[in-house]
Structures are given as C-alpha cells and as structure tokens.
Protein backbone atom coordinates (compact mmCIF):
# COMPACT_ATOMS: atom_id res chain seq x y z
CA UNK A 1 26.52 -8.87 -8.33
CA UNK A 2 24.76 -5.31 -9.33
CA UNK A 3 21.37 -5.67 -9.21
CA UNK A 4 19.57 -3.20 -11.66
CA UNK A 5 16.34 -1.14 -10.47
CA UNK A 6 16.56 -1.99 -6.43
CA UNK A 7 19.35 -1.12 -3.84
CA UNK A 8 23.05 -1.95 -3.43
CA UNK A 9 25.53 -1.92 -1.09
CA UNK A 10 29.00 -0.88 -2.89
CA UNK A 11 31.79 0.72 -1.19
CA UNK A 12 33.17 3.71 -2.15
CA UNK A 13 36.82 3.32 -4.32
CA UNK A 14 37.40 6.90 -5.97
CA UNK A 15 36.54 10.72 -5.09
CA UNK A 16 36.28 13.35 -8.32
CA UNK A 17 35.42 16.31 -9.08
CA UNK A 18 32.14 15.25 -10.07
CA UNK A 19 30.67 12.68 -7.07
CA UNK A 20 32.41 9.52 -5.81
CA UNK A 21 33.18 6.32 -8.30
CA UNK A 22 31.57 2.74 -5.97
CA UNK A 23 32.68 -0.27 -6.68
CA UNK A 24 30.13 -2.19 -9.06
CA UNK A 25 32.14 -5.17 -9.65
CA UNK A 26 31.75 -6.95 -12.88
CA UNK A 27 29.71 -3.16 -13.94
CA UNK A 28 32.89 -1.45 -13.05
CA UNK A 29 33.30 1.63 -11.20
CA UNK A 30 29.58 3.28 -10.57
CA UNK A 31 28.90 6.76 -10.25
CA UNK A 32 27.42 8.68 -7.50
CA UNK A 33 26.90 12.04 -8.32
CA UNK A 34 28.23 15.54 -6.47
CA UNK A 35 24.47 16.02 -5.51
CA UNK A 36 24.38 13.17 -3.35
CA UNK A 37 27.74 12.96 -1.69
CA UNK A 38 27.80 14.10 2.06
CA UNK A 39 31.29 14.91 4.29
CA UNK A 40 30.61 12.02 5.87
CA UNK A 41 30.92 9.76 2.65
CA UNK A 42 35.14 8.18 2.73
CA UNK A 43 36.51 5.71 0.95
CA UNK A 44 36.44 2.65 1.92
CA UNK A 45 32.88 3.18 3.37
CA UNK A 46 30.18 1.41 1.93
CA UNK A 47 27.24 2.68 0.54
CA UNK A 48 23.18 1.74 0.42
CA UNK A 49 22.42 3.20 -3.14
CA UNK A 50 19.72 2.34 -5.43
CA UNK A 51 21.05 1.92 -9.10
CA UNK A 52 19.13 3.13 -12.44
CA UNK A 53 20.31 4.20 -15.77
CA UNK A 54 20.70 7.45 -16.29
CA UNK A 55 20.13 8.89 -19.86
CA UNK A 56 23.37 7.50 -21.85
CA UNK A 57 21.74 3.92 -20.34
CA UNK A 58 25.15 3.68 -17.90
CA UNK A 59 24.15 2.72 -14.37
CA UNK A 60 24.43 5.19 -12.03
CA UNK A 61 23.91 5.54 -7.85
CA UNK A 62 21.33 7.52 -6.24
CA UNK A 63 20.33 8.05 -2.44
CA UNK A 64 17.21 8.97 -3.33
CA UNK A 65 14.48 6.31 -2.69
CA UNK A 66 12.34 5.73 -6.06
CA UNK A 67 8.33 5.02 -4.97
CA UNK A 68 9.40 1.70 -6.15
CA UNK A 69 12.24 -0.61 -7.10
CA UNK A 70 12.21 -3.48 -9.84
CA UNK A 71 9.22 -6.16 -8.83
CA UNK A 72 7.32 -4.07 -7.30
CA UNK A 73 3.78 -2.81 -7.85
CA UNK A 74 3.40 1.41 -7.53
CA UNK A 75 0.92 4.13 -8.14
CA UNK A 76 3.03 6.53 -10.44
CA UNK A 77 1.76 9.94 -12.37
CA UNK A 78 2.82 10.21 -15.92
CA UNK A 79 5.15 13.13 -16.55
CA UNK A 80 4.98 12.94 -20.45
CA UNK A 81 4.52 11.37 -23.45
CA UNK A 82 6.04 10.95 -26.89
CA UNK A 83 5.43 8.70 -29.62
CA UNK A 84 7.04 5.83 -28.14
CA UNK A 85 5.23 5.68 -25.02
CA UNK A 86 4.22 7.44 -21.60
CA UNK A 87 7.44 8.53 -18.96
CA UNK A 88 6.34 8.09 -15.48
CA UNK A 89 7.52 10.06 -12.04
CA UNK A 90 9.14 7.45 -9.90
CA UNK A 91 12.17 9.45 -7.82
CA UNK A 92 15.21 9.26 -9.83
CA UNK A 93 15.93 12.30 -11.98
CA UNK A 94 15.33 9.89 -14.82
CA UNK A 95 11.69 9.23 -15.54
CA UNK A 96 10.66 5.62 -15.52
CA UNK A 97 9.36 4.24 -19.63
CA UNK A 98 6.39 2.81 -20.02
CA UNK A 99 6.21 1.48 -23.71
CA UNK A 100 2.78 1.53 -25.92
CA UNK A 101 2.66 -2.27 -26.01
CA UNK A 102 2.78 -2.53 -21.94
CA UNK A 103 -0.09 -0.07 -21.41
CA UNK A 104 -3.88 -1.18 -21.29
CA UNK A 105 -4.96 2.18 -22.15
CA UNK A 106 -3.29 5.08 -23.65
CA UNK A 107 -1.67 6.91 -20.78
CA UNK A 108 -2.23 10.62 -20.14
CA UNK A 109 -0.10 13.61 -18.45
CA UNK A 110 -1.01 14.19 -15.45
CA UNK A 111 -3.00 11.19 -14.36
CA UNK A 112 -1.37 7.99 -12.49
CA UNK A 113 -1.47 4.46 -12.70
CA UNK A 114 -0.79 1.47 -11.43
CA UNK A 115 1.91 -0.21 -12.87
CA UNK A 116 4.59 -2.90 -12.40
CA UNK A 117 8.73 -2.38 -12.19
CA UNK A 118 10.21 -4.48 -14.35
CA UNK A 119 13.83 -4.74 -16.15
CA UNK A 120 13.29 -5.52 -20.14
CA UNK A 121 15.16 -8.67 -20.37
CA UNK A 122 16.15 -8.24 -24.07
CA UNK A 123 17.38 -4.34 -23.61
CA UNK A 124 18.06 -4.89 -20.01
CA UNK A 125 16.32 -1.37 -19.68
CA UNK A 126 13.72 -0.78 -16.94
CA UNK A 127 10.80 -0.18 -17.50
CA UNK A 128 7.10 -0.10 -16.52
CA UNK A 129 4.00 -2.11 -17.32
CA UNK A 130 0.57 -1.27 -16.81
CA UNK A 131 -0.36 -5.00 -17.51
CA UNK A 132 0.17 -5.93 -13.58
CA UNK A 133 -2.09 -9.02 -13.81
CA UNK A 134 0.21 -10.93 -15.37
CA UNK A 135 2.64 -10.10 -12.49
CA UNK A 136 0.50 -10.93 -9.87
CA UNK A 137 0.94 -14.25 -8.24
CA UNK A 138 -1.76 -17.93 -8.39
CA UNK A 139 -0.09 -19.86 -5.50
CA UNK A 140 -1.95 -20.29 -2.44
CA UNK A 141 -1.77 -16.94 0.13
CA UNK A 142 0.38 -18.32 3.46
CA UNK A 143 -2.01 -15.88 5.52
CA UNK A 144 -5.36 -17.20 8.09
CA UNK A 145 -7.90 -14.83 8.77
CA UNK A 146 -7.49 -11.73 10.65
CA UNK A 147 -3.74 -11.68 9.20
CA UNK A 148 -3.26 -7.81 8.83
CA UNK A 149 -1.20 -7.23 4.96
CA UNK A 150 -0.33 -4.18 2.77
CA UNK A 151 -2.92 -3.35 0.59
CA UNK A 152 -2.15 -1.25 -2.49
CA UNK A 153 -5.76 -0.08 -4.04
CA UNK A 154 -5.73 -1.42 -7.83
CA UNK A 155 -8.75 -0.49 -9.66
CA UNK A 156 -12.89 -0.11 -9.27
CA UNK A 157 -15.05 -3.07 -9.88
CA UNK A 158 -18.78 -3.58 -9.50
CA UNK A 159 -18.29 -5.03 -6.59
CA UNK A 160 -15.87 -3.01 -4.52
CA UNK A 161 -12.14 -2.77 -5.28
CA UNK A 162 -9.40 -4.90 -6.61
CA UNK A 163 -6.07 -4.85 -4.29
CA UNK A 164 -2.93 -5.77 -4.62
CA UNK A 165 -1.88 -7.47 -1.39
CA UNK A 166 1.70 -7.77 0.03
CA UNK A 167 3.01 -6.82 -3.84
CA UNK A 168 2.09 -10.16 -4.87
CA UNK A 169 -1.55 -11.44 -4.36
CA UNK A 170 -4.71 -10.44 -5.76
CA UNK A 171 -7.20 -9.34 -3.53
CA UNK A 172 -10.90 -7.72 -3.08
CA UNK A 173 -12.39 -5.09 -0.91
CA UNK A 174 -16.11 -5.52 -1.05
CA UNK A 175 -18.39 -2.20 -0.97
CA UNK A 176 -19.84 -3.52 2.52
CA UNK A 177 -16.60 -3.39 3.98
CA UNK A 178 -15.50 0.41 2.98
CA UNK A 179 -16.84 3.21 4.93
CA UNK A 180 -14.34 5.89 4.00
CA UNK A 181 -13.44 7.50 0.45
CA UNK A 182 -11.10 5.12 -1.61
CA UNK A 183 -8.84 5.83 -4.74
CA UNK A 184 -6.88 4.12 -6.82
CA UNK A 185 -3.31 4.19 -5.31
CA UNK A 186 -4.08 4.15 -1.72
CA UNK A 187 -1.60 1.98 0.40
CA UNK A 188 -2.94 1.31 4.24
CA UNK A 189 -2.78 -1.80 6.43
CA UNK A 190 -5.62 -4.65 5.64
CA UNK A 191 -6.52 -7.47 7.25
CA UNK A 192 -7.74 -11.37 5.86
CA UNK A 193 -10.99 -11.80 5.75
CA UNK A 194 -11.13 -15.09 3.25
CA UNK A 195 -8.94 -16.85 1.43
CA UNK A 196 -11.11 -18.20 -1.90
CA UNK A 197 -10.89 -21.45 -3.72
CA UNK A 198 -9.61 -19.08 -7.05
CA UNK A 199 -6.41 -18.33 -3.84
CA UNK A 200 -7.59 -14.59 -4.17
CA UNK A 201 -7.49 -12.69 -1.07
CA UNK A 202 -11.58 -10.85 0.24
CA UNK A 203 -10.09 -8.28 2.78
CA UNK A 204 -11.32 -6.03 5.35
CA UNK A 205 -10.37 -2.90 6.19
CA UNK A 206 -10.99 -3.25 10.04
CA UNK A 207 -9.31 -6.06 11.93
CA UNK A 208 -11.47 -9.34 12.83
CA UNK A 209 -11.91 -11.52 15.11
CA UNK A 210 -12.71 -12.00 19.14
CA UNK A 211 -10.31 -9.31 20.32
CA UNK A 212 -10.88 -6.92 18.43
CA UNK A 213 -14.58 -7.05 18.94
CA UNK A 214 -14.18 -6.72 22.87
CA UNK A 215 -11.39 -3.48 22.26
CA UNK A 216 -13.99 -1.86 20.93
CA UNK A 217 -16.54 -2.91 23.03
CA UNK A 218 -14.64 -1.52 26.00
CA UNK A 219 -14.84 1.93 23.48
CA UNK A 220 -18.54 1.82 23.01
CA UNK A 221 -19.02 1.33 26.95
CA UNK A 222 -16.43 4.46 27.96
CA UNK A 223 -18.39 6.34 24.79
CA UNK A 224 -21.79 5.66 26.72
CA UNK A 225 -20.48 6.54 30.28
CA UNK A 226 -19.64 10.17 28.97
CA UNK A 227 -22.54 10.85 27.05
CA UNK A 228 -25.17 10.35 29.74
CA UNK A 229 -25.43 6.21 29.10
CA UNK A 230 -27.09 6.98 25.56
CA UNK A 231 -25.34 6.78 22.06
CA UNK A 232 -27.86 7.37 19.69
CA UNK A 233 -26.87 5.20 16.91
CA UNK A 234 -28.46 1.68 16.86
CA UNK A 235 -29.19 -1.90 14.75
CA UNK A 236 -30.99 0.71 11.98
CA UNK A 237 -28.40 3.46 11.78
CA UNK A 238 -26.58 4.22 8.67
CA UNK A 239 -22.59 2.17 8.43
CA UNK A 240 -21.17 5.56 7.38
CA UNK A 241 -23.26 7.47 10.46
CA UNK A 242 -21.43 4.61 12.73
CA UNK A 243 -17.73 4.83 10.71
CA UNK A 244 -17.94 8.70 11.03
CA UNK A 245 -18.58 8.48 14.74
CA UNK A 246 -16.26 5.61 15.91
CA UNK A 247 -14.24 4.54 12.98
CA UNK A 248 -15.72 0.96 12.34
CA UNK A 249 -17.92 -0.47 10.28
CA UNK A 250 -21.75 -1.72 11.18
CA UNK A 251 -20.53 -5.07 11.36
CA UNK A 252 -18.11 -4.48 13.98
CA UNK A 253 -20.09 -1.68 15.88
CA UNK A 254 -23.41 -4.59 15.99
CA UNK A 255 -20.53 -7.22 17.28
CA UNK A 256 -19.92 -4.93 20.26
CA UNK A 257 -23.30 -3.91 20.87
CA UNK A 258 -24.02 -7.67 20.92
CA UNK A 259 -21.19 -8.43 23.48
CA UNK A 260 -22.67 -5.83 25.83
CA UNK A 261 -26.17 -6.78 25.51
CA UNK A 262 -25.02 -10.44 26.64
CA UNK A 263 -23.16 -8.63 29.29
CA UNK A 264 -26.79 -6.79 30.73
CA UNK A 265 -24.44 -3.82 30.13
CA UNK A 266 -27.09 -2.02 27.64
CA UNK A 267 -30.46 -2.08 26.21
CA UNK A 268 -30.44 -2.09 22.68
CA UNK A 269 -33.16 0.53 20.44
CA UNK A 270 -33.51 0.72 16.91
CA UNK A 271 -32.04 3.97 16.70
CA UNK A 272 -30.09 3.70 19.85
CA UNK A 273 -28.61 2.02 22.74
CA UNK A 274 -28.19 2.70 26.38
CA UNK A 275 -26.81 1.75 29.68
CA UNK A 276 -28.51 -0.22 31.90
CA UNK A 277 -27.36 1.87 34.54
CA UNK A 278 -25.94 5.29 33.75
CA UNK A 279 -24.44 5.83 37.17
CA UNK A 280 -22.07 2.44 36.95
CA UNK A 281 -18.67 2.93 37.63
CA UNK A 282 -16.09 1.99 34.27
C-alpha cells in the first residue's frame, strides 16, 4: 500500500517524455519527474522514493529527502504566509501547510519552528502542526540511565530546555547540564540521566556513568603530563572555563579529579590540580 508523506519502494512500469510512471498500486501509476531520473533508472527496477502531493494534490515521487517524513518531529523555516496559514521549507519543491488552527502562535517568514508531520485525516493532505505536545508520547521510556538517544531541542523553559527525545518522548535538559550555546532546533546525541515518575526523560548532554568517568580521567592525567603536572583549573573554577578547555561539564571534570586523587595520582587546589610526581611515566 502507498504510504503518503514517508518513503516507498515502487518499481518502475513506464518511461515518458516527462520522468518515469512507478507502480503505486491501488494510487495507480506515480510520477517521478525528468529532474530526478538518472541512466541508471530501467524498468523493472525498483525505486526508494518519498511520495508528497504536488500542487494539483496528485501524489507524486521525489528522490529528494524532505527534513522530515509524516510522524516525525522537525525544525522547519517558514517560507510564506497567506491568509490561510504559514508554508514551511521541508525539501520537496512543494512547501509543507501549516493551517492557523494548528499553530500556537502566528508564524512569521523567515523564522522556524518546531512542528509535527502529520497527514489531515479528513483531506488526506499533509500537513504541519505546531501543537507537538499532543503528539508526544505518556508511556513509560524503555531506556536505563546512561542510554545515549536523539535529542531534538524543543523550546526554552526556566529551567533549561524542553527536548524531544527519540521523536517520541518528552524530555529536559537542565541549565547545570549545558555548557555550550543551545537553540531551538538543534539535533545531537543525549544520554539518560532520569527517568521521572511524570515518564519524562532529565538528560545530559555528556555520557554517565563509571566508564566514562575513568576515559576521561585517563585525559586529565595525559593533559597534566604535558603541561608540566599542573592544570590550572580546580573544585572553584568556572563549568564553562572547564567545558571550554576539555569539553565536559564540572560534574564530570570533579568525577575525574576525584578518581585520581583516590589514585595518589594528584593533589587537588582550589584553583588547580597537580601531579604528584611530574616526572611519572603515562
């Protein structure tokens, strides 16, 4: 069955003038236009194509890859607006609609938001919706901590940011935990931190747990060696100081420092640490 709004795999049945004709089945005979066709493309081969609408609302076959398909969660810049609503940039040639009733603010040109892809079950149009919670799932997150995820940033909060996690949880990026510029719309690798009784998701942006604390450890130790056994950042020294030097945060960089000091590897300072013995091998 054709599956609006994601990819397809149809094989190709007819070549024109125009692009090739794929085999939709119950759709009938789907378009791929001239612009996409390579020499490579025969009939009889089949095809990975994502399928849309185009403007006369018949489906039609792209190669392109859209930033998102249908049930997913994207970041997409508005290309204009009419009376009716706000048309977002999402890779097809056709802008993606996002109606007045689905926004939760009046959209703008030019900015982006983060909205869900969804296929309007009474037109059987797609369209977007900037009303995401409501997409977002309740059910208890399969994940333990130190589980690394995707994590799509959602909005600000008072308290950090809100996340959406694996394009289907709901999760939170406390202010403690970020030591690098964030903005709405930023995808990168997280990792579990808590899984709350409300089944929404605290994250970190640095991985957890025993291993990663002695990786890093080993870091800190090769950093000292080749910097005379000093490092002058210590229990009192700014978390973006420590992120801009070594890429962690001051929980992670104290976790280290602690594992060494238990190792009579260092002595620890309030503004610094240093080797016990400078002239130790690695």
């Amino acid at each position: 069955m054709l599956t609006l709004g994601t990819f397809n795999t149809l094989r190709i049945v007819k070549r024109v003038d125009f692009g090739l004709y794929l085999d939709g089945g119950d759709e009938g005979e789907i378009l791929l236009p001239k612009r996409y066709v390579t020499p490579q493309m025969h009939i009889g081969d089949e095809l990975r194509v994502f399928i849309y609408l185009d403007q006369e609302e018949r489906p039609v076959a792209t190669t392109e890859e859209p930033l998102a398909q249908v049930g997913q969660f994207a970041c997409l810049e508005v290309a204009w607006t009419n009376k009716y609503g706000a048309f977002l940039r999402w890779g097809p040639m056709k802008d993606l609609f996002c109606p007045f009733r689905e926004q939760k603010q009046r959209m703008e040109q030019g900015r982006s938001y983060i909205v869900y892809i969804m296929e309007d079950m009474e037109t059987h149009r797609l369209m977007a919706t900037a009303k995401v919670e409501k997409y977002l799932a309740d059910d208890m997150p399969p994940y333990k901590h130190g589980d690394s995820c995707d994590c799509l940033v959602w909005q600000k909060t008072d308290l950090g940011f809100k996340c959406i996690v694996d394009n289907r949880y709901q999760g939170q990026l406390y202010d403690n935990q970020i030591f690098r510029p964030l903005h709405t719309g930023n995808r990168f690798t997280a990792y579990i931190d808590h899984i709350r009784q409300d089944n929404k998701i605290d994250l970190t942006i640095q991985p957890t747990g025993h291993q990663h604390t002695l990786d890093f450890a080993e870091t800190l130790l090769r950093y000292l060696y080749e910097n005379d056994g000093l490092c002058d950042l210590g229990d009192k020294s700014p978390a973006e100081l420590i992120y801009d030097r070594f890429k962690v945060s001051k929980k992670a960089f104290k976790r280290a420092v602690g594992d060494l000091y238990r190792r009579r590897l260092i002595v620890i300072g309030d503004e610094d640490i240093r080797l016990t013995s400078p002239e130790a091998p690695l």
